[in-house]
N, C-alpha and C. Protein backbone atom coordinates (compact mmCIF):
# COMPACT_ATOMS: atom_id res chain seq x y z
N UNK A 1 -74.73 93.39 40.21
CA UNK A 1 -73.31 93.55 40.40
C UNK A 1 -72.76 94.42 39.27
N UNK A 2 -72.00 95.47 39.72
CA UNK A 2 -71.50 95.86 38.46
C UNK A 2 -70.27 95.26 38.16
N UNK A 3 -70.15 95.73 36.96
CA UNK A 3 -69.02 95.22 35.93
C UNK A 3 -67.64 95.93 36.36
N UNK A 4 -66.88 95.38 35.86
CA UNK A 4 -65.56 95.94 36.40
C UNK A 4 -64.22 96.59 35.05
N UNK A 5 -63.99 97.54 35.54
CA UNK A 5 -63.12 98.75 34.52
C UNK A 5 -61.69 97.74 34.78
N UNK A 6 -61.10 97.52 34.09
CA UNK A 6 -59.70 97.30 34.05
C UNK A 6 -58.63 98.16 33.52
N UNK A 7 -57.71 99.09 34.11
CA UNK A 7 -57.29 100.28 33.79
C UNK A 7 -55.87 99.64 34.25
N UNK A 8 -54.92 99.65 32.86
CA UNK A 8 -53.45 99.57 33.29
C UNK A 8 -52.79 100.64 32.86
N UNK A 9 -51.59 100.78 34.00
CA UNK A 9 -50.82 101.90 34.03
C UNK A 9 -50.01 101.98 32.93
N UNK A 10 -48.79 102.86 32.77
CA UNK A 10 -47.96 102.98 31.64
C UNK A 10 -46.91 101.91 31.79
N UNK A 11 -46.68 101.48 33.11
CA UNK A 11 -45.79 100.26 33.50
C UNK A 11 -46.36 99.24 32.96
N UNK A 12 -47.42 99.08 33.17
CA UNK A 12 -47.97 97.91 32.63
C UNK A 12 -48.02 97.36 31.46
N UNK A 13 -48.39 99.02 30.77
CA UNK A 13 -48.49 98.48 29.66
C UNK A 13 -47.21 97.96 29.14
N UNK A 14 -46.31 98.80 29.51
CA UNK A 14 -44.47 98.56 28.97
C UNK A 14 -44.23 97.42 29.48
N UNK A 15 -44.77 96.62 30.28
CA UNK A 15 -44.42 95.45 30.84
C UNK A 15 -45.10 94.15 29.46
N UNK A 16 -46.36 94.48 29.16
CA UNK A 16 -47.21 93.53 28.63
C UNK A 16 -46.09 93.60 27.24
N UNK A 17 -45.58 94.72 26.61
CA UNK A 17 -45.05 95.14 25.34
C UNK A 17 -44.01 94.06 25.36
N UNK A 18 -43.34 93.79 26.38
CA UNK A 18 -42.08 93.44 26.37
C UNK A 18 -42.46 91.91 26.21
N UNK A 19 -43.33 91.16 27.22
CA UNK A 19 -43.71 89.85 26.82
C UNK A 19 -44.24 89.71 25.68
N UNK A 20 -45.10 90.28 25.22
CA UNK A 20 -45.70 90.39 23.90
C UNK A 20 -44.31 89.95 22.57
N UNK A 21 -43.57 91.10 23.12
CA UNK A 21 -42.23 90.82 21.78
C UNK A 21 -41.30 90.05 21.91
N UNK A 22 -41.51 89.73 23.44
CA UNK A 22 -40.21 88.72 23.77
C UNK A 22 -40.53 86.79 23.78
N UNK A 23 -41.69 87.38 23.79
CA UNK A 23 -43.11 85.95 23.59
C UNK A 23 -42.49 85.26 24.71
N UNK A 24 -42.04 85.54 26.02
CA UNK A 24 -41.75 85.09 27.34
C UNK A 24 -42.67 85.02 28.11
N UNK A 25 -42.95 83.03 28.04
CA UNK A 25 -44.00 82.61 28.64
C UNK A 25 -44.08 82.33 29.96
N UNK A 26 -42.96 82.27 30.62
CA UNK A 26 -42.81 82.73 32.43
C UNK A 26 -43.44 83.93 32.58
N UNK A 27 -42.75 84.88 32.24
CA UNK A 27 -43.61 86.29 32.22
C UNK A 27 -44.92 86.48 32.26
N UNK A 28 -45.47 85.99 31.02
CA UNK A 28 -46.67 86.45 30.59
C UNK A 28 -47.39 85.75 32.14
N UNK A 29 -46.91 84.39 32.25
CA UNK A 29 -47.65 83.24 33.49
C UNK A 29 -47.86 84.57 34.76
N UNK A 30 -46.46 85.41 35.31
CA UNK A 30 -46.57 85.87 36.52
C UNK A 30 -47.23 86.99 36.43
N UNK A 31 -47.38 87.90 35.17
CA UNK A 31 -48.21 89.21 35.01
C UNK A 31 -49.80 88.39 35.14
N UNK A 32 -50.07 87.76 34.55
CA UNK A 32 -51.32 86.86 34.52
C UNK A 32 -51.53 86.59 36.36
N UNK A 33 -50.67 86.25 36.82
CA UNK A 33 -51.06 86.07 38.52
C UNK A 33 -51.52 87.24 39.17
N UNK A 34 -50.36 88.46 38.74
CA UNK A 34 -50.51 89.56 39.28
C UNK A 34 -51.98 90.24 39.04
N UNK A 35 -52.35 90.20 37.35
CA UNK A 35 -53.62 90.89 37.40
C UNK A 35 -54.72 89.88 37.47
N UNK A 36 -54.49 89.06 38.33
CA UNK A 36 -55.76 87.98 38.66
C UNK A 36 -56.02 88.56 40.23
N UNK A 37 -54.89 88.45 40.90
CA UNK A 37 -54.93 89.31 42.13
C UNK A 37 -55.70 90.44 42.13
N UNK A 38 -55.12 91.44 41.01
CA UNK A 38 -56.31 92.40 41.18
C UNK A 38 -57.64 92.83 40.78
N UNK A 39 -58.29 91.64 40.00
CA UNK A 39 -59.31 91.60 39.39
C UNK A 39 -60.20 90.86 40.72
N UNK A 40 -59.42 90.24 41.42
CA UNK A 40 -60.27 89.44 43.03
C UNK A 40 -61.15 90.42 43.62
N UNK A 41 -60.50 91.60 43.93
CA UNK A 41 -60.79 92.72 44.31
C UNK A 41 -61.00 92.07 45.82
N UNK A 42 -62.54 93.08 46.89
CA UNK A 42 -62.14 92.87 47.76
C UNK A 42 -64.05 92.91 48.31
N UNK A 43 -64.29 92.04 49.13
CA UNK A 43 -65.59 91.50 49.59
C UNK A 43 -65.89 92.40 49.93
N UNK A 44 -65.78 93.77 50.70
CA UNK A 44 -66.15 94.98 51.00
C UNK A 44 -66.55 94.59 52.74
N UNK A 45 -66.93 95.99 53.31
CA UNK A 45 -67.24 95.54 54.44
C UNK A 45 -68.93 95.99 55.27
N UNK A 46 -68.95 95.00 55.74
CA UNK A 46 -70.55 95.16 56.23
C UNK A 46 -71.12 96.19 56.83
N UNK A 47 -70.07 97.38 56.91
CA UNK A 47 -70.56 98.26 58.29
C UNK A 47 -69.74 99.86 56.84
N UNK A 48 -69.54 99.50 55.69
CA UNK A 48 -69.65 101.07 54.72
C UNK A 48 -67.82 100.52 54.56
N UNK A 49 -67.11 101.81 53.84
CA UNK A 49 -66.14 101.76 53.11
C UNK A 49 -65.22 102.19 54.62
N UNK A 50 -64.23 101.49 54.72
CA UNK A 50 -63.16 101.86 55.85
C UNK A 50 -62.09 102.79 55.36
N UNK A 51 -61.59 102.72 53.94
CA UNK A 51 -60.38 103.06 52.98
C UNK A 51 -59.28 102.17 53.06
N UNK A 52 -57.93 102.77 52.79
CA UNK A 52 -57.40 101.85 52.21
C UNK A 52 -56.18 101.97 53.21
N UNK A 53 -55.94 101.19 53.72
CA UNK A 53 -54.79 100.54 54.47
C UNK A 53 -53.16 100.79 54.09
């Protein structure tokens, strides 16, 4: 299996900055959901790559 790149945007990062300084622990909780979502990624499909929807 390979390993996985985690690449955040400039939003992101300005997003993480702001919890970081604002030490807003709701925040940090729902960014934490969000990039759990995208670390799930996606089972792929049995028959090659379809793209992206």
């Amino acid at each position: 299996m390979e390993g996985k790149q985690i690449v955040f945007s400039a939003k992101d990062q300005l997003e993480i900055q702001g919890i970081v300084i604002d030490q807003d622990k709701a925040e940090a909780v729902k960014f934490l959901t969000k990039l759990l979502e995208r670390l799930k990624g996606h089972p792929g499909y049995a028959c090659g790559f379809r793209g992206f929807k």
